[in-house]
N, C-alpha and C. Protein backbone atom coordinates (compact mmCIF):
# COMPACT_ATOMS: atom_id res chain seq x y z
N UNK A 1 0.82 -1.18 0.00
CA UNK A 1 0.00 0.00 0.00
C UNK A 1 0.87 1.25 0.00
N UNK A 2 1.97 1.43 0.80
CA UNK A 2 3.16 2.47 0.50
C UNK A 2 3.07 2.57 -0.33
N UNK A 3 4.08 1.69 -1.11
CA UNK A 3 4.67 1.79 -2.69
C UNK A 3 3.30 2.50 -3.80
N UNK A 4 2.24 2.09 -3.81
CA UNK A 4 1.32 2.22 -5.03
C UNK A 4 0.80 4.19 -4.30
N UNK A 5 1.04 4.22 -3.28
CA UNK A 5 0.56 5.63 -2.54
C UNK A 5 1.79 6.84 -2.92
N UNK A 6 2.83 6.25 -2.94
CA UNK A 6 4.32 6.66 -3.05
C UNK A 6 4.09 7.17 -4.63
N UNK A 7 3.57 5.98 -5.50
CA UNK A 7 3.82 5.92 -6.71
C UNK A 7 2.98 7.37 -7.44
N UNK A 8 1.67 7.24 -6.70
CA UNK A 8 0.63 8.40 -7.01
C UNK A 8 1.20 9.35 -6.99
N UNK A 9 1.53 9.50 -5.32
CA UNK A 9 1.90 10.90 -5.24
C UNK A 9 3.50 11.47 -5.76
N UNK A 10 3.82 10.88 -6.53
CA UNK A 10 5.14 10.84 -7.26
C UNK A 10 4.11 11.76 -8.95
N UNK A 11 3.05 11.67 -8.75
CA UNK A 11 2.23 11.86 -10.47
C UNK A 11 2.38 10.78 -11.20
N UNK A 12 2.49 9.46 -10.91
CA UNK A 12 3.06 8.28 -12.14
C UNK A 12 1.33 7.34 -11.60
N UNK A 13 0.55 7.52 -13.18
CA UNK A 13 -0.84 6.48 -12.55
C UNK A 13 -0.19 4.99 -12.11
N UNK A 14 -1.04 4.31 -10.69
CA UNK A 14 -0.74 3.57 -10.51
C UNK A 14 -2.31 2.31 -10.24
N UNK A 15 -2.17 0.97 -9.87
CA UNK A 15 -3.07 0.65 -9.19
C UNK A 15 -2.72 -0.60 -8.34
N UNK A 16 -3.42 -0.96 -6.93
CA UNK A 16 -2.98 -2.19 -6.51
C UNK A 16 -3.86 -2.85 -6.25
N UNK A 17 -3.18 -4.03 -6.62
CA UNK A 17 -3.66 -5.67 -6.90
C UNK A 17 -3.74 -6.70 -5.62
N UNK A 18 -4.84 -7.18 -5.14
CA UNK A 18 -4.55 -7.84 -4.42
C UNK A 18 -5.67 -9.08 -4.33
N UNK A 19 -5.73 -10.16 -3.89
CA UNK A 19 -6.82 -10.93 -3.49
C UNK A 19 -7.72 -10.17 -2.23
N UNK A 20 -9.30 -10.60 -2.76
CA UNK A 20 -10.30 -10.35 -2.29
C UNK A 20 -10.21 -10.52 -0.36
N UNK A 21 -9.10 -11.21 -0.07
CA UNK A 21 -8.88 -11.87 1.38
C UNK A 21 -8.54 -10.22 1.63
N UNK A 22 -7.69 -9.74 1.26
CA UNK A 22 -7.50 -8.48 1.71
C UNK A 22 -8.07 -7.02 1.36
N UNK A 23 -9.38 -7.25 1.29
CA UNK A 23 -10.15 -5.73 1.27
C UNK A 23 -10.58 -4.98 2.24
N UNK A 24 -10.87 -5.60 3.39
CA UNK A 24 -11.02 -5.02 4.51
C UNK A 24 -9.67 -4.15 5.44
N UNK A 25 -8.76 -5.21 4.97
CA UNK A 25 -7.50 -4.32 5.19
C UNK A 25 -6.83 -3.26 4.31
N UNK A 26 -7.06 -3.32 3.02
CA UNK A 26 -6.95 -2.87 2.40
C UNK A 26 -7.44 -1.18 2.55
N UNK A 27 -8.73 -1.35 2.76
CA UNK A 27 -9.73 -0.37 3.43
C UNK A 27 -9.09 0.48 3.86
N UNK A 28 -8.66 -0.15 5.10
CA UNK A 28 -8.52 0.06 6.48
C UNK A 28 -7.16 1.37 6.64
N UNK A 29 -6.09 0.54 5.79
CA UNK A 29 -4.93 0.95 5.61
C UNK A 29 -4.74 2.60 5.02
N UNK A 30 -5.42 2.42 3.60
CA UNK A 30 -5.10 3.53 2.50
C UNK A 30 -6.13 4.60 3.35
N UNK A 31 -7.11 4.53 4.44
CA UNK A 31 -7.45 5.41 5.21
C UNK A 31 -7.09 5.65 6.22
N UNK A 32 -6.38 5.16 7.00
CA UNK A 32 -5.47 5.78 7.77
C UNK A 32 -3.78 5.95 7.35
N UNK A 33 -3.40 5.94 6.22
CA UNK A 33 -2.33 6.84 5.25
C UNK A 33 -3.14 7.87 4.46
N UNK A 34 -4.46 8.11 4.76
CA UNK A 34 -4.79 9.08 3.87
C UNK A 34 -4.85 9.23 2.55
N UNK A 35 -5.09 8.20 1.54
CA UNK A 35 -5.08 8.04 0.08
C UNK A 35 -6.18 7.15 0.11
N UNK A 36 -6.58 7.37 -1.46
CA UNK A 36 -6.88 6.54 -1.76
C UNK A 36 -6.93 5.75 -3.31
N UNK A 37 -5.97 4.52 -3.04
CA UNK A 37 -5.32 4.24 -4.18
C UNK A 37 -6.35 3.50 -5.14
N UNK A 38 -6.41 3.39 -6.16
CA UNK A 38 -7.04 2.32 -7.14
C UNK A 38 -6.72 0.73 -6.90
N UNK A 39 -7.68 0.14 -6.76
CA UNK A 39 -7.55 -1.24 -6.37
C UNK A 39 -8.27 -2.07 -6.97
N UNK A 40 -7.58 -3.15 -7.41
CA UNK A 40 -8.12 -4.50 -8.28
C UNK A 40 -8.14 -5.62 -7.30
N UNK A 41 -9.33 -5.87 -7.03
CA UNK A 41 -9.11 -7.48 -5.93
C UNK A 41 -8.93 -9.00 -6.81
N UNK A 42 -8.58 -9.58 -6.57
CA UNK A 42 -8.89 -10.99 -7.25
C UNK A 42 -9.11 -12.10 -6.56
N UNK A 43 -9.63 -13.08 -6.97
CA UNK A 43 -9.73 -14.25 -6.20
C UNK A 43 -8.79 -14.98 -5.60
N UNK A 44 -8.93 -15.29 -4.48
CA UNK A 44 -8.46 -15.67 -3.24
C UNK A 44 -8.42 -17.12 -3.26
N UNK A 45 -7.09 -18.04 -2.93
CA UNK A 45 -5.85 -17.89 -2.70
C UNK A 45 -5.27 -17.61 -3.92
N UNK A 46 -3.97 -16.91 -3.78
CA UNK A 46 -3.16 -17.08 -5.18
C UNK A 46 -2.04 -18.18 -5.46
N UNK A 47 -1.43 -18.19 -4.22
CA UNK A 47 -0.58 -19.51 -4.24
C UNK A 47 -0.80 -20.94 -4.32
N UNK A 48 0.54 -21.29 -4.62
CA UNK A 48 0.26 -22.48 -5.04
C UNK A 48 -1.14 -22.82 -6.54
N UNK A 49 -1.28 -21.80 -7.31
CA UNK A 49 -2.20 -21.97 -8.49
C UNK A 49 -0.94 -22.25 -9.58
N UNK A 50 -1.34 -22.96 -10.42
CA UNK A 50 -1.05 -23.18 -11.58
C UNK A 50 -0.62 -21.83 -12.88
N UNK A 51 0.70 -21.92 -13.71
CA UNK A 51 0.47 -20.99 -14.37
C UNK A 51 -0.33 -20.57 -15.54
N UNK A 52 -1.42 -21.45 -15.58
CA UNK A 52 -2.89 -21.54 -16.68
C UNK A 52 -3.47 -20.86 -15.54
N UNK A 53 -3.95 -21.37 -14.60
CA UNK A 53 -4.50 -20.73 -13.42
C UNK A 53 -4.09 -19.31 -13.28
N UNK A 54 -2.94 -18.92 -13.11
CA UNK A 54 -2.53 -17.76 -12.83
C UNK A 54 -2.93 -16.58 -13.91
N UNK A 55 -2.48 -17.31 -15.02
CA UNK A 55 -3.04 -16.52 -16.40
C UNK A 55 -5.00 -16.19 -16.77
N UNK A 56 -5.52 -16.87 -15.86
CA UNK A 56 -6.86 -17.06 -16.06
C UNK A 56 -7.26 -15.78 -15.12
N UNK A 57 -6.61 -15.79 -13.97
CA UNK A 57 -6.68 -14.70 -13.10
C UNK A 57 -6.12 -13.02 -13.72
N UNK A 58 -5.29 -13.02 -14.44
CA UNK A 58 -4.65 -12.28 -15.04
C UNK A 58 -5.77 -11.47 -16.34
N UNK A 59 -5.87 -12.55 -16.78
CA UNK A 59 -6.89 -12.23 -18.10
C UNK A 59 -7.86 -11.42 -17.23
N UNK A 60 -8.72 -12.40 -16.12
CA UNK A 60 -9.93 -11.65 -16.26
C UNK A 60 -9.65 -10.03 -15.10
N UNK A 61 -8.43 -9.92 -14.63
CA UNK A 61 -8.19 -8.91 -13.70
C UNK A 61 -7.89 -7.43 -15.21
N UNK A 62 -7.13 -7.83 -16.17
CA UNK A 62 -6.63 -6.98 -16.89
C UNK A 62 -7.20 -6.01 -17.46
N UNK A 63 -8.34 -6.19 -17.67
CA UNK A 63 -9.61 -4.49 -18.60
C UNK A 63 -9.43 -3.67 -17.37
N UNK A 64 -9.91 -4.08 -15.94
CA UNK A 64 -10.01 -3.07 -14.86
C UNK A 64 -8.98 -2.86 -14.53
N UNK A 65 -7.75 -3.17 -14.60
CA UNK A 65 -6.56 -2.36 -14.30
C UNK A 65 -5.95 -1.14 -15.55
N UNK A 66 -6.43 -1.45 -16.72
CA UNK A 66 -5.94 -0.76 -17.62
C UNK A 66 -7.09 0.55 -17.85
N UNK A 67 -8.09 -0.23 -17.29
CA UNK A 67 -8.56 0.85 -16.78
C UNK A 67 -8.56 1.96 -15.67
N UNK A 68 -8.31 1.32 -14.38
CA UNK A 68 -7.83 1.77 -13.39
C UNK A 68 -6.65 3.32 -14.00
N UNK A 69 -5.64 2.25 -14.66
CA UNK A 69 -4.29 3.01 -15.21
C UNK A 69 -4.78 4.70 -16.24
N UNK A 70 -5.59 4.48 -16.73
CA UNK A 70 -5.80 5.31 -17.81
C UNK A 70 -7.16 5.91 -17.89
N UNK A 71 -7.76 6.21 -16.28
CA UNK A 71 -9.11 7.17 -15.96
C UNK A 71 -8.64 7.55 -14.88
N UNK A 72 -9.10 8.72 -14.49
CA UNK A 72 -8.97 9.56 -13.11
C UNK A 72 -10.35 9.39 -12.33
């Protein structure tokens, strides 16, 4: 959450990625640092998945991050 807060306020669009396990923290965090960053959740667990698996996650995460990247 630093780094992608760091990244903003540097002016460089950013967004962060994380599994759905962490939205509540996620929350939690970028409001008490005071930002609030663009965030893509994905399905939960990521490890230990397969790299078809991984790519399946990828595919369907990718429109909303490129979107994320390239709207204010």
């Amino acid at each position: 959450m630093h780094d992608i807060i760091d990244i903003e306020r540097r002016g460089l669009p950013g967004v962060f990625v994380a599994t759905v396990q962490f939205i509540d923290a996620a929350e939690v965090q970028s409001k008490s640092l005071g930002a609030d960053p663009a965030a893509i959740f994905v399905e939960h667990p990521i490890q230990d998945r397969t790299n078809d698996e991984m790519l399946t996650i990828a595919d369907g995460a990718i429109d909303a991050v490129i979107k994320a990247l390239t709207t204010n």
